[in-house]
Protein backbone atom coordinates (compact mmCIF):
# COMPACT_ATOMS: atom_id res chain seq x y z
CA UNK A 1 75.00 175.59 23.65
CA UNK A 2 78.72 176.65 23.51
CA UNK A 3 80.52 174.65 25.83
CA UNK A 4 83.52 176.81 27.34
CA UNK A 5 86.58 174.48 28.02
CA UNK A 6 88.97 173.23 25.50
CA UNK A 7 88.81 170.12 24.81
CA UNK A 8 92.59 170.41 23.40
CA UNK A 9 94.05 172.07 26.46
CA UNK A 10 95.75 169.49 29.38
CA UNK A 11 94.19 170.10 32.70
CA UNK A 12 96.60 172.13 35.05
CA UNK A 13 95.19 171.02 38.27
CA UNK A 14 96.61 168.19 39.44
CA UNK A 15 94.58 165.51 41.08
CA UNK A 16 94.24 164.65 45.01
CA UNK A 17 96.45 161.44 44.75
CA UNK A 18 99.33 163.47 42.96
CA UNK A 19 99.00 166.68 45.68
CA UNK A 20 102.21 167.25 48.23
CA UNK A 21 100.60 168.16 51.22
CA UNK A 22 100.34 166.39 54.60
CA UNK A 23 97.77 163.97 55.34
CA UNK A 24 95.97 163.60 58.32
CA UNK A 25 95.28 160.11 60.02
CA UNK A 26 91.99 159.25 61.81
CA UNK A 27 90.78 162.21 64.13
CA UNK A 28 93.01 165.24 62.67
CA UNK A 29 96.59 164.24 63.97
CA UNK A 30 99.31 165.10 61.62
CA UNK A 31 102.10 162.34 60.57
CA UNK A 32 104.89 162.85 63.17
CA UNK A 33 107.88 163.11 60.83
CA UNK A 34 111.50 163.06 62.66
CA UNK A 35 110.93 166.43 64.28
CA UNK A 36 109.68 164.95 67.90
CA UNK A 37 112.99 166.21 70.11
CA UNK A 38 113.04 170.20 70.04
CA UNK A 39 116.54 169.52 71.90
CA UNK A 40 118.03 168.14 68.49
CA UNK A 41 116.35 170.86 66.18
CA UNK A 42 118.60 172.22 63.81
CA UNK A 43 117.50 174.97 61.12
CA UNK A 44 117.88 173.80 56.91
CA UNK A 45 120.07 176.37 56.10
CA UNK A 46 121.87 177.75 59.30
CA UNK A 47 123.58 181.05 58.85
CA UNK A 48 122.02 181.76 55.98
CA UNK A 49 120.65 185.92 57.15
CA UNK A 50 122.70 185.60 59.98
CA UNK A 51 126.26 184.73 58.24
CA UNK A 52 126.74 189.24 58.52
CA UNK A 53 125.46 189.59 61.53
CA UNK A 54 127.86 192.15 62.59
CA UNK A 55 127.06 194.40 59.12
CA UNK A 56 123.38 193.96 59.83
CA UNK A 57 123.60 194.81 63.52
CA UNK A 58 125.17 198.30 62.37
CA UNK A 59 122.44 198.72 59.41
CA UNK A 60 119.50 198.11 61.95
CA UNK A 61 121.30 200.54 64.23
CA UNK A 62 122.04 203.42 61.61
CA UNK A 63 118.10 202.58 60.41
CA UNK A 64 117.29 203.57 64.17
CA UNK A 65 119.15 206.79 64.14
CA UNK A 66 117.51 207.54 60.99
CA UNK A 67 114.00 206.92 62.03
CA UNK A 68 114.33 208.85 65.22
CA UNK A 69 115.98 211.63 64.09
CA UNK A 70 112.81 211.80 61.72
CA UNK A 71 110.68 211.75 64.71
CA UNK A 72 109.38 207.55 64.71
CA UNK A 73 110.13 206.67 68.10
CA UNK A 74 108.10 202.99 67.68
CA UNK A 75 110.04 202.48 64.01
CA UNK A 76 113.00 203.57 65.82
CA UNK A 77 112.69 201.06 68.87
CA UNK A 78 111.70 198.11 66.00
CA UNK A 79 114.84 198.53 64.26
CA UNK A 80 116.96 198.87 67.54
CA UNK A 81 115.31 195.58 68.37
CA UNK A 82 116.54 193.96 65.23
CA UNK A 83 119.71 194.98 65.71
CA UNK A 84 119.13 193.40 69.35
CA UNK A 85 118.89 190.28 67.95
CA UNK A 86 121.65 190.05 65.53
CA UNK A 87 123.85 191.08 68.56
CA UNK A 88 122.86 188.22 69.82
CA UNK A 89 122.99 185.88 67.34
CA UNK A 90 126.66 187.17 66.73
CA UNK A 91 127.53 186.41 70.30
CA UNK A 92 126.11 183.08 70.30
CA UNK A 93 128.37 182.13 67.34
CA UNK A 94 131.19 183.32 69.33
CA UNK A 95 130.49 181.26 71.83
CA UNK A 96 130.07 178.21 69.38
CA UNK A 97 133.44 178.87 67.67
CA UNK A 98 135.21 179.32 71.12
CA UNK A 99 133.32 176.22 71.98
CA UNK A 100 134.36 174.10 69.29
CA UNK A 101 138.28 175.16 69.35
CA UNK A 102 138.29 173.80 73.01
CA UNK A 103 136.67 170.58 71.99
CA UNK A 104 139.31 170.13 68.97
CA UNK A 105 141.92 171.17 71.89
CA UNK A 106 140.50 168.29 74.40
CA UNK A 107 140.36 166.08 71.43
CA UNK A 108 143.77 166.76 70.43
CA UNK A 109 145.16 165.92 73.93
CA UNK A 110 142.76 162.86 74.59
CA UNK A 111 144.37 161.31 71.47
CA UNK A 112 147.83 162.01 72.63
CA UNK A 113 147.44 160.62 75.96
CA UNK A 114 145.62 157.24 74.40
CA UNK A 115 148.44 157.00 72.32
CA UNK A 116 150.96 157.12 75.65
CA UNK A 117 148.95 154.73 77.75
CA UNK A 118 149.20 152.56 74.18
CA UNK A 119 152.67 152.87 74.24
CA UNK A 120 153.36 151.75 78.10
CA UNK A 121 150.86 148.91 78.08
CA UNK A 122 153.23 147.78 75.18
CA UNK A 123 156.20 148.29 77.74
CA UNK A 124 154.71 146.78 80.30
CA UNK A 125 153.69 143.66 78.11
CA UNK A 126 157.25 143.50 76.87
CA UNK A 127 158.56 143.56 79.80
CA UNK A 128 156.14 140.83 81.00
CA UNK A 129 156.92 138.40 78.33
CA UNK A 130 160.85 139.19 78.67
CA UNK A 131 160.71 138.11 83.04
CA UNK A 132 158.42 134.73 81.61
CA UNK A 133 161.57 133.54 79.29
């Protein structure tokens, strides 16, 4: 009887203590990693298709144009929907970089009036210590 594996060859198939894939515990329930608060999600790589947003909101548009004039009113409406989005995704990093330059702005003066009320407390202690002698 021929016997049809190789003897020689290393096994490619890893066994189930050296798999990378998520273990359940007890009844089913995933391992909670660090992911719990949706409020604090942030994406791996943000930006990354959405870094041209405004050259991909024109190519979904001129797509559109393209499919209707060919006569694919539900292609048409699925690219103008695309473009939708990027719209939107450009506007909301508008409002993040407006957003951010009035932070550094209230920053910028919160420093500069710390730094004053730093200043007269000195002054004032000055003063203080000159009115004791």
């Amino acid at each position: 009887m021929n016997s049809y594996r190789n003897n020689n060859r290393k096994n490619r198939f890893k066994t189930n203590g050296d798999r990378n894939y998520r273990k359940r515990i007890g009844n089913g329930h995933k391992i909670q990693n660090d992911f719990t608060s949706n409020s604090e999600f942030r994406h791996r790589n943000p930006g990354r298709n959405n870094q041209n947003a405004s050259k991909l909101v024109e190519k979904y548009n001129n797509l559109a144009r393209e499919a209707l004039s060919s006569g694919d009113k539900i292609l048409s409406e699925n690219y103008l929907q695309h473009a939708d989005h990027f719209s939107r995704v450009l506007s909301t990093q508008e409002i993040n970089k407006n957003t951010d330059e009035k932070n550094n702005v209230i920053k910028k003066d919160f420093k500069k009036n710390l730094e004053e009320t730093k200043k007269t407390s000195e002054e004032v202690r000055e003063e203080e210590v000159r009115e004791t002698d």
